[in-house]
C-alpha atoms as a PDB file:
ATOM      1  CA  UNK A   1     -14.289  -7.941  -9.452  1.00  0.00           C
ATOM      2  CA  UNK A   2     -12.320  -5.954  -6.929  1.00  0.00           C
ATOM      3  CA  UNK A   3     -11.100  -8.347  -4.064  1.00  0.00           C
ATOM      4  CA  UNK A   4      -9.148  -6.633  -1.059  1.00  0.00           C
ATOM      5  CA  UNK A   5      -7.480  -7.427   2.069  1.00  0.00           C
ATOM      6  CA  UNK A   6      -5.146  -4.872   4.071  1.00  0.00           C
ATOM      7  CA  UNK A   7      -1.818  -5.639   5.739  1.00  0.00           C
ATOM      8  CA  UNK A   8      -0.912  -4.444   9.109  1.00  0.00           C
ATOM      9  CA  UNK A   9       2.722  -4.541   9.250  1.00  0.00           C
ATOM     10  CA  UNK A  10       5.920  -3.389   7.188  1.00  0.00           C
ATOM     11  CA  UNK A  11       7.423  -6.598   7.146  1.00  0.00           C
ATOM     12  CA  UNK A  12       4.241  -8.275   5.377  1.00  0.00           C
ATOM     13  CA  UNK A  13       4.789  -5.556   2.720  1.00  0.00           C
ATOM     14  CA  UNK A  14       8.365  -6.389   2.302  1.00  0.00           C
ATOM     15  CA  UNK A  15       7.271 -10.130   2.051  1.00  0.00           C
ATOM     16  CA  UNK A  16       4.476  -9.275  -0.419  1.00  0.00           C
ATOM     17  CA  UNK A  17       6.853  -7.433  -2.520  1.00  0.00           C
ATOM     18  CA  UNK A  18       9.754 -10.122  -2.713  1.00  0.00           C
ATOM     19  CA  UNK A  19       7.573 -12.713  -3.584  1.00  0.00           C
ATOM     20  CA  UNK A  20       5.977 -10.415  -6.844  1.00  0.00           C
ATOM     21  CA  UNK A  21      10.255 -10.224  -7.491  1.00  0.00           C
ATOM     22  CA  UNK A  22      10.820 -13.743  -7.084  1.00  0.00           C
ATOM     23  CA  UNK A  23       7.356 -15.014  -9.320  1.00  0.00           C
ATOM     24  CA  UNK A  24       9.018 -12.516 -11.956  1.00  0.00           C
ATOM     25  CA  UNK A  25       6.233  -9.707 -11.702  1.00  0.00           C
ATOM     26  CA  UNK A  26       6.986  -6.631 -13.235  1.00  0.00           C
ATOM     27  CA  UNK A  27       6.197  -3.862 -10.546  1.00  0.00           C
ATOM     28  CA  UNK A  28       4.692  -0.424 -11.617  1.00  0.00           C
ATOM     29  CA  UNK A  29       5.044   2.767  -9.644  1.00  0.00           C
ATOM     30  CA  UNK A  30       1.792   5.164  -9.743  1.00  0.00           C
ATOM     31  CA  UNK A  31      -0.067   8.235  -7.958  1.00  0.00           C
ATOM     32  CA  UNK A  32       0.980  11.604  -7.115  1.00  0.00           C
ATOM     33  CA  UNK A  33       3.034   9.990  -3.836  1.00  0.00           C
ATOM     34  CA  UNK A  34       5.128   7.736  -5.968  1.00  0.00           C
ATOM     35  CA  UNK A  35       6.191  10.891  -8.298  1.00  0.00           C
ATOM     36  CA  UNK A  36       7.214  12.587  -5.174  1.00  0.00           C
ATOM     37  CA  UNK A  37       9.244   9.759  -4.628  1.00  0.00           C
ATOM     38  CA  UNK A  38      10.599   9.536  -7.834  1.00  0.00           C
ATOM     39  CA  UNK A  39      10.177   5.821  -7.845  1.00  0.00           C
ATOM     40  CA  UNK A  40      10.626   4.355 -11.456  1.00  0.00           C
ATOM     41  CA  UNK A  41       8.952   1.587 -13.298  1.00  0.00           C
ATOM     42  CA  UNK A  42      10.111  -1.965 -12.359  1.00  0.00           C
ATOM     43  CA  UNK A  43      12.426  -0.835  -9.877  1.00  0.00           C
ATOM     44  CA  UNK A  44      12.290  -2.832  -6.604  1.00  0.00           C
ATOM     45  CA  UNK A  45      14.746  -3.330  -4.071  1.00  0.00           C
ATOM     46  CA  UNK A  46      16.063   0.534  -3.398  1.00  0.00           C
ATOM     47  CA  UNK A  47      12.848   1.819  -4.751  1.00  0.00           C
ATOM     48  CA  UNK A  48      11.099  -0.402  -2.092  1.00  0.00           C
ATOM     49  CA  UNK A  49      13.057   1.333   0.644  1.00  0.00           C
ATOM     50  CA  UNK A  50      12.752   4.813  -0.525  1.00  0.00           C
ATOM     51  CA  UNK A  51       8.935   4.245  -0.442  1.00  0.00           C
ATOM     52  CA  UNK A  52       8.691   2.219   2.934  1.00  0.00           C
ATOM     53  CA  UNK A  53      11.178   5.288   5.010  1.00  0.00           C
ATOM     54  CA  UNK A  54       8.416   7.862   5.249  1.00  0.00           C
ATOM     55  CA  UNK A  55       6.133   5.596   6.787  1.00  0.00           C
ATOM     56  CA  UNK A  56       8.583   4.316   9.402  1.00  0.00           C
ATOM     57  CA  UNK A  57       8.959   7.676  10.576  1.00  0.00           C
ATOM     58  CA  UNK A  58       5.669   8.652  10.218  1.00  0.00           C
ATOM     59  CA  UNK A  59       4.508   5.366  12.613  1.00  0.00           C
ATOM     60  CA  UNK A  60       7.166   6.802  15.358  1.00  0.00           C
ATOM     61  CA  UNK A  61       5.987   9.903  15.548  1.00  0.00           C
ATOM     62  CA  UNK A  62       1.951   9.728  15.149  1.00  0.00           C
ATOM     63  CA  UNK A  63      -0.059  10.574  17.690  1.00  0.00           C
ATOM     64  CA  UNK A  64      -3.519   8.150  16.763  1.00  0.00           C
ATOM     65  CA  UNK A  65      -3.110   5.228  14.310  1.00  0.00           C
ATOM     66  CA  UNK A  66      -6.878   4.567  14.512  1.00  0.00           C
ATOM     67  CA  UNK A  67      -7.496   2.958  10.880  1.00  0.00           C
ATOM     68  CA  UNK A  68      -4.140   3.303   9.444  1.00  0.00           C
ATOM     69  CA  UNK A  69      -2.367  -0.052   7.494  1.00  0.00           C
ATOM     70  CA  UNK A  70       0.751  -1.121   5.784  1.00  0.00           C
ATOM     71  CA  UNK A  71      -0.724  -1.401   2.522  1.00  0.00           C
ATOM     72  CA  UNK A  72      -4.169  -2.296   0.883  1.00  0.00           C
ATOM     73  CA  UNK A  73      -3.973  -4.969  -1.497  1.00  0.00           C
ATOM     74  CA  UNK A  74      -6.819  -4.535  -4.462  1.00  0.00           C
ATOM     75  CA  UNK A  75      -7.400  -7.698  -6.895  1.00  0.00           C
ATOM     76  CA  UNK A  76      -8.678  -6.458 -10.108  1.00  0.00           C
ATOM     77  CA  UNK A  77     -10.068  -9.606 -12.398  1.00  0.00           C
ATOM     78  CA  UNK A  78     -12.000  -8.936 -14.867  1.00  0.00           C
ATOM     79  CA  UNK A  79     -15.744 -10.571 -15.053  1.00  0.00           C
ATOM     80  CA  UNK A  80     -15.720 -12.253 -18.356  1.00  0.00           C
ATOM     81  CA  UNK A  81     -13.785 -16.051 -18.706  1.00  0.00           C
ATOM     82  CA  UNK A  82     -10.858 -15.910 -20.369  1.00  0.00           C
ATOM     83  CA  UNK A  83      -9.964 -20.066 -20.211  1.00  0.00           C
ATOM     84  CA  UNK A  84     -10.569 -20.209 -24.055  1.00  0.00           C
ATOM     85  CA  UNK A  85      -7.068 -19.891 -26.152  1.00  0.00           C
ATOM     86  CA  UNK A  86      -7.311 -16.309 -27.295  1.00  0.00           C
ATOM     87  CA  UNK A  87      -5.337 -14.931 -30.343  1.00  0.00           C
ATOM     88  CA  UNK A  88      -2.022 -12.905 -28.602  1.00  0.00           C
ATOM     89  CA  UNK A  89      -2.910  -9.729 -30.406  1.00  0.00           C
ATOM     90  CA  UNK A  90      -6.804  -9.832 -28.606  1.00  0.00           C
ATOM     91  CA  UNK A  91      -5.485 -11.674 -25.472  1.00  0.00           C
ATOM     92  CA  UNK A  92      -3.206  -8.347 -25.562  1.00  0.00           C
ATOM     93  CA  UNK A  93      -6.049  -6.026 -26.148  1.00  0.00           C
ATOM     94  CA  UNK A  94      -7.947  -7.084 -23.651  1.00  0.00           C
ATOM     95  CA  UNK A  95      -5.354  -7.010 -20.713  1.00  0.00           C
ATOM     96  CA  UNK A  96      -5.006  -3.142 -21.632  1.00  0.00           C
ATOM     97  CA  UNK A  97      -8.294  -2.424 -21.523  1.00  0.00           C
ATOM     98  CA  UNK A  98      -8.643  -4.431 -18.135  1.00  0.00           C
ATOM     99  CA  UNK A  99      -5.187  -2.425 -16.786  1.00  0.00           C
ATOM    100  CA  UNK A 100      -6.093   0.506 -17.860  1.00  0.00           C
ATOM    101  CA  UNK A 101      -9.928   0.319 -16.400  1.00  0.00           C
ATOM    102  CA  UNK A 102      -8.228  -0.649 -13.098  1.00  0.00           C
ATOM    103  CA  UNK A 103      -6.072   2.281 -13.175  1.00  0.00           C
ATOM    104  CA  UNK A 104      -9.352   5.094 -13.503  1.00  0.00           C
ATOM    105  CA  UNK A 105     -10.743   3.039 -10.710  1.00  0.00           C
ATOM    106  CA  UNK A 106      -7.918   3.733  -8.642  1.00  0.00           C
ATOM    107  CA  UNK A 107      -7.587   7.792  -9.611  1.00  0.00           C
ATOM    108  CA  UNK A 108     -10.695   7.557  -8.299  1.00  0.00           C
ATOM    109  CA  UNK A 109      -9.917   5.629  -4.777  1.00  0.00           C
ATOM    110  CA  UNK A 110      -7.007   8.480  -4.888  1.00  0.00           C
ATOM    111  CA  UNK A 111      -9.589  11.224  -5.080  1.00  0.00           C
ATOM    112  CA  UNK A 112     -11.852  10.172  -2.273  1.00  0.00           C
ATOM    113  CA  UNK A 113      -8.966   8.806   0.289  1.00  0.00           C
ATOM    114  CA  UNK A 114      -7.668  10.910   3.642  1.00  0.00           C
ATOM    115  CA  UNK A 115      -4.537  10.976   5.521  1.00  0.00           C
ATOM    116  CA  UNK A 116      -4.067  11.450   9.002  1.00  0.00           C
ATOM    117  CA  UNK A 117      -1.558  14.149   9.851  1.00  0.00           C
ATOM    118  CA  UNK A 118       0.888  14.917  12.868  1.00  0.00           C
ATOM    119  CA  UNK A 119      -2.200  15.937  15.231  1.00  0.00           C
ATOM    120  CA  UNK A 120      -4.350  12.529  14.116  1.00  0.00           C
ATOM    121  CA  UNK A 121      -6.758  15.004  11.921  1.00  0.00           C
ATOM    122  CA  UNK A 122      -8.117  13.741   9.318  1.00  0.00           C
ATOM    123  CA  UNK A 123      -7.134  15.597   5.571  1.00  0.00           C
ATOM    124  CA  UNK A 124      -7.073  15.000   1.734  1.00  0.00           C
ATOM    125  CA  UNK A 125      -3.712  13.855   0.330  1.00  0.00           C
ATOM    126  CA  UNK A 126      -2.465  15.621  -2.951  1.00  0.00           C
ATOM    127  CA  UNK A 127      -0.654  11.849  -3.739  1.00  0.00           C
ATOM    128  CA  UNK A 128      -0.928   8.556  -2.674  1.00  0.00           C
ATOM    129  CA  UNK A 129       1.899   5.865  -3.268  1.00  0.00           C
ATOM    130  CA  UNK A 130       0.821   2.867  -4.876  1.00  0.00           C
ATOM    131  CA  UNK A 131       2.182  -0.478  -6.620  1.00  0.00           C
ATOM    132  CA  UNK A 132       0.771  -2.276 -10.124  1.00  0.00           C
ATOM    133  CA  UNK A 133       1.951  -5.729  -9.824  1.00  0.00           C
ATOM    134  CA  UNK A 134       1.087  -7.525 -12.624  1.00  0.00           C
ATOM    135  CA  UNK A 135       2.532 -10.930 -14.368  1.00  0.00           C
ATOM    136  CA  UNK A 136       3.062 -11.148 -18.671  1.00  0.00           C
ATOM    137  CA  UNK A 137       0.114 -11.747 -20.267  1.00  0.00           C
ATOM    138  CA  UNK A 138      -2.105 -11.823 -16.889  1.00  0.00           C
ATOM    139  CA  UNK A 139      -5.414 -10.299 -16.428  1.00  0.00           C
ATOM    140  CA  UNK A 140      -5.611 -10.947 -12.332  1.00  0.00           C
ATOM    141  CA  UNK A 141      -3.759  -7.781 -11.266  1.00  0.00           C
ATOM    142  CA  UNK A 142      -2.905  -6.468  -7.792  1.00  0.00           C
ATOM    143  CA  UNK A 143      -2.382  -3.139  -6.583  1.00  0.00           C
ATOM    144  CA  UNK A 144      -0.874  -2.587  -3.505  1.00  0.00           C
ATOM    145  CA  UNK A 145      -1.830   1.213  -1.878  1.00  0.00           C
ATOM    146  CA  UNK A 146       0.767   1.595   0.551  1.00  0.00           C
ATOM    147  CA  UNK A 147      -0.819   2.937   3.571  1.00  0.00           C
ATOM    148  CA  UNK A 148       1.050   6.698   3.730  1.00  0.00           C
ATOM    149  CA  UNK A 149       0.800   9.727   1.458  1.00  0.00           C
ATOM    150  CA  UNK A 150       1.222  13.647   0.563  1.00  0.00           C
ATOM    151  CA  UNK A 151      -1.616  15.629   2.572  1.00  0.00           C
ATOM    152  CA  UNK A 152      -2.558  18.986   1.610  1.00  0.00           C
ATOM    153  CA  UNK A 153       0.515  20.898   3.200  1.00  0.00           C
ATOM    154  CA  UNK A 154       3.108  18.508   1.158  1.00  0.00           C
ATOM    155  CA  UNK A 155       3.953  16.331   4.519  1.00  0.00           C
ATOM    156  CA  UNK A 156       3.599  12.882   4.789  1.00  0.00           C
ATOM    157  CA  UNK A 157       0.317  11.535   7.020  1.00  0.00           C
ATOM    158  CA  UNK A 158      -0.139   8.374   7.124  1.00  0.00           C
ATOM    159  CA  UNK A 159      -3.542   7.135   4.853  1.00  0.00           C
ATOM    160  CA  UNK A 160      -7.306   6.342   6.724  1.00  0.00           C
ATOM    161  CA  UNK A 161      -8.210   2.837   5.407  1.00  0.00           C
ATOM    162  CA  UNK A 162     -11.592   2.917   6.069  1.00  0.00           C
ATOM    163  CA  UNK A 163     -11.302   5.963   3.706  1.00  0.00           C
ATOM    164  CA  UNK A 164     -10.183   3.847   0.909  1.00  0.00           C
ATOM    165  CA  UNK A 165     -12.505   0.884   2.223  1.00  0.00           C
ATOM    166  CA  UNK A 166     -15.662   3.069   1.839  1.00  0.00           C
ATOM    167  CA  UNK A 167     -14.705   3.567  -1.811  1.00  0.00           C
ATOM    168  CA  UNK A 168     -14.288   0.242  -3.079  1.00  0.00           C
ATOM    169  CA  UNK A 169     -18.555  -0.369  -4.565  1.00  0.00           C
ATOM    170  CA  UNK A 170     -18.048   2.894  -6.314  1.00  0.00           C
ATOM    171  CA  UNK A 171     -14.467   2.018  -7.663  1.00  0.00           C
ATOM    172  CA  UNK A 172     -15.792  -1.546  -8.599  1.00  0.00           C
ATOM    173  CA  UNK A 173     -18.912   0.317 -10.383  1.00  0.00           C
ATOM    174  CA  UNK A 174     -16.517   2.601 -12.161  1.00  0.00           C
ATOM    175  CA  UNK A 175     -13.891  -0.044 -13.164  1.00  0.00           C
ATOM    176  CA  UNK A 176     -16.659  -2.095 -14.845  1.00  0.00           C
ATOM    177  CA  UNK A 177     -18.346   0.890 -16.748  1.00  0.00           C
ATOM    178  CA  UNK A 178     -14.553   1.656 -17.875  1.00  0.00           C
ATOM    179  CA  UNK A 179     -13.577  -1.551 -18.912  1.00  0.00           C
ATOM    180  CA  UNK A 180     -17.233  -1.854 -21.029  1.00  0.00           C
ATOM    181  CA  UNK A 181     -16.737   1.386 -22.586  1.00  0.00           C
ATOM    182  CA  UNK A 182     -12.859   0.387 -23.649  1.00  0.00           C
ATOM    183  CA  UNK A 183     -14.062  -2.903 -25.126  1.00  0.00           C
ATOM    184  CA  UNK A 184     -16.826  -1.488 -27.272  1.00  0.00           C
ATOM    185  CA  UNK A 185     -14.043   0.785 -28.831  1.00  0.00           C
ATOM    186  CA  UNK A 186     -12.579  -2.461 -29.791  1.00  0.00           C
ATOM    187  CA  UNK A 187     -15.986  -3.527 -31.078  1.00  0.00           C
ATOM    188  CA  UNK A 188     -16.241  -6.297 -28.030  1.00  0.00           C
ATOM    189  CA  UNK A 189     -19.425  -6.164 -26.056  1.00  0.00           C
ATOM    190  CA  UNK A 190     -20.179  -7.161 -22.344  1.00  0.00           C
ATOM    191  CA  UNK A 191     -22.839  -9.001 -21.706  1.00  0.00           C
ATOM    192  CA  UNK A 192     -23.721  -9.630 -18.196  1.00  0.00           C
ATOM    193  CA  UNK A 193     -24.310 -12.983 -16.842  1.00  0.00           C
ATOM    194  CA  UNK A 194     -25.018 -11.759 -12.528  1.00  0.00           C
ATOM    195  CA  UNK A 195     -23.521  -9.032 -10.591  1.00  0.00           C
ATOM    196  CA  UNK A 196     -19.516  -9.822 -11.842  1.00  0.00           C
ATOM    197  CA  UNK A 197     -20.090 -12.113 -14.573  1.00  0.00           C
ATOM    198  CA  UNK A 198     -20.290 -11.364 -18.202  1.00  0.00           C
ATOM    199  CA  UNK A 199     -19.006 -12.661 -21.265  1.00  0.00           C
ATOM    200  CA  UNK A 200     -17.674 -11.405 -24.164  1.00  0.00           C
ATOM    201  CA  UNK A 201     -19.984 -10.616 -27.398  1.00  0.00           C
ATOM    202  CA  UNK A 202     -18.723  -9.448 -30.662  1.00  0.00           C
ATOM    203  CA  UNK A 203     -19.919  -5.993 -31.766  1.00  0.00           C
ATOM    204  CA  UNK A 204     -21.435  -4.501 -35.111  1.00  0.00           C
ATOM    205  CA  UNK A 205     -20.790  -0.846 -35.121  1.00  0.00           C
ATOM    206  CA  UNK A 206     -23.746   0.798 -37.259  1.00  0.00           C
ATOM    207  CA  UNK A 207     -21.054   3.040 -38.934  1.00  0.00           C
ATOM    208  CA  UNK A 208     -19.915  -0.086 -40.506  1.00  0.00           C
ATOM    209  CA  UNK A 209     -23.281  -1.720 -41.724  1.00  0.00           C
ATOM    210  CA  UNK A 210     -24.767  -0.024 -44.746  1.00  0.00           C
ATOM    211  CA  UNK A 211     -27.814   1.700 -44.587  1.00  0.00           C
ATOM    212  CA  UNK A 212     -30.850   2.440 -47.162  1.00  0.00           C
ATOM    213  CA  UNK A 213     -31.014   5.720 -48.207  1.00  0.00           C
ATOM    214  CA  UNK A 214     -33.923   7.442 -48.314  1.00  0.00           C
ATOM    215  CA  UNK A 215     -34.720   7.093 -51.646  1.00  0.00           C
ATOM    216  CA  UNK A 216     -33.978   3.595 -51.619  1.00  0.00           C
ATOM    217  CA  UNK A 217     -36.576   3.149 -49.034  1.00  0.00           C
ATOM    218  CA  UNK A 218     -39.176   5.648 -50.929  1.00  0.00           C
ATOM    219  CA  UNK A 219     -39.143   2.779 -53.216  1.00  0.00           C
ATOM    220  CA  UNK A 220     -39.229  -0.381 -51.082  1.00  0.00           C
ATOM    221  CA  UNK A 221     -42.618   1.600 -49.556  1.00  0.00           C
ATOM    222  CA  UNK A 222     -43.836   1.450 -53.030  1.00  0.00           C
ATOM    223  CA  UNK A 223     -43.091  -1.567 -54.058  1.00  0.00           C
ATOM    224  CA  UNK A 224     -44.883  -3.006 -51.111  1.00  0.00           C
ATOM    225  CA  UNK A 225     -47.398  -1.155 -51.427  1.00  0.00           C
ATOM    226  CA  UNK A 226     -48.043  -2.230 -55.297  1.00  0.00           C
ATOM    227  CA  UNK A 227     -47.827  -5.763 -54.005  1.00  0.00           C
ATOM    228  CA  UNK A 228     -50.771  -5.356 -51.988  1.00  0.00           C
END
């Protein structure tokens, strides 16, 4: 459910991000990184520069780039089929539980991933800087983690990404229990067809179904047993 594949150079982020502008993909800015930055929902262009400058810096002046990338592309789809025509106000439903079980996934990734600072050591970030982009109405979904972030002392280091690597089973696991645990508030059940397959199964909520009292079943016991 989470496909990945990294990108080694600035100018293959630049070329990822125009062609998300020129397919008409709205681009989110999230993490603690892209705060720092101040970069703003949908903004490209600008915004894309203001995030890309640290890193060129950074690259110029780092001692070891040992496991360092551009960016980390993640491809969030969700494991149920979706090629039946869905009613808009479910097919919406569903996209924001899938976006929004994609986004605990990656607090999580955020959590768990290192930077490497001006001496090459390895350190937690406080922030990383990453990307949502997403077409309307679509439930395949990349986020691009661009490969620099905050470390502990508020500097830039430039992010590990085997750090982020190692992370992606348990942000896969996490993303699925999410996205379960979001339908079944919207009564939707997943049931699992293989490792990331599952389709969609409409829910009874016991709240909702009326039950016997316990007089009521006093009685049915004694009615059956009369019958005997």
């Amino acid at each position: 459910m989470i496909g990945f594949f990294h990108l080694d150079g600035l100018a293959q982020l630049r070329r990822r991000f125009e062609e998300h502008a020129d397919a008409g993909r709205r681009i989110e800015w999230f993490g603690a990184g892209a705060q720092a930055l101040r970069l703003s929902d949908g903004a490209t262009g600008a915004a894309l520069q203001a995030a890309i400058a640290p890193a060129i810096e950074l690259q110029q002046r780092a001692i070891s780039t040992s496991g360092t990338v551009a960016a980390i592309s993640l491809i969030f789809s969700p494991p149920f089929d979706l090629a039946e025509n869905l009613e808009v106000n479910r097919r919406d439903k569903l996209r924001s539980a899938h976006v929004s079980a994609a986004r605990v996934a990656l607090h999580y990734i955020e959590e768990w991933s290192a930077v490497r600072d001006d001496h090459g050591e390895l350190t937690r970030p406080s922030g990383i800087v990453c990307a949502l982009c997403m077409a309307d109405r679509a439930f395949v979904l990349e986020m691009l983690i661009l490969g620099w972030g905050i470390a502990a002392d508020r500097q830039w280091g430039l992010l590990d990404g085997w750090s982020i690597v190692a992370q992606i089973g348990a942000a896969e696991s996490m993303y699925a229990s999410e996205l379960g645990r979001r339908l079944a508030g919207q009564a939707v059940r997943l049931v699992w067809l293989g490792p990331s397959t599952a389709r969609l199964k409409p829910m009874l909520w016991p709240e909702n179904q009326s039950r016997p009292s316990i007089e009521s079943m006093m009685q049915d016991l004694e009615l059956r047993r009369g019958a005997r």
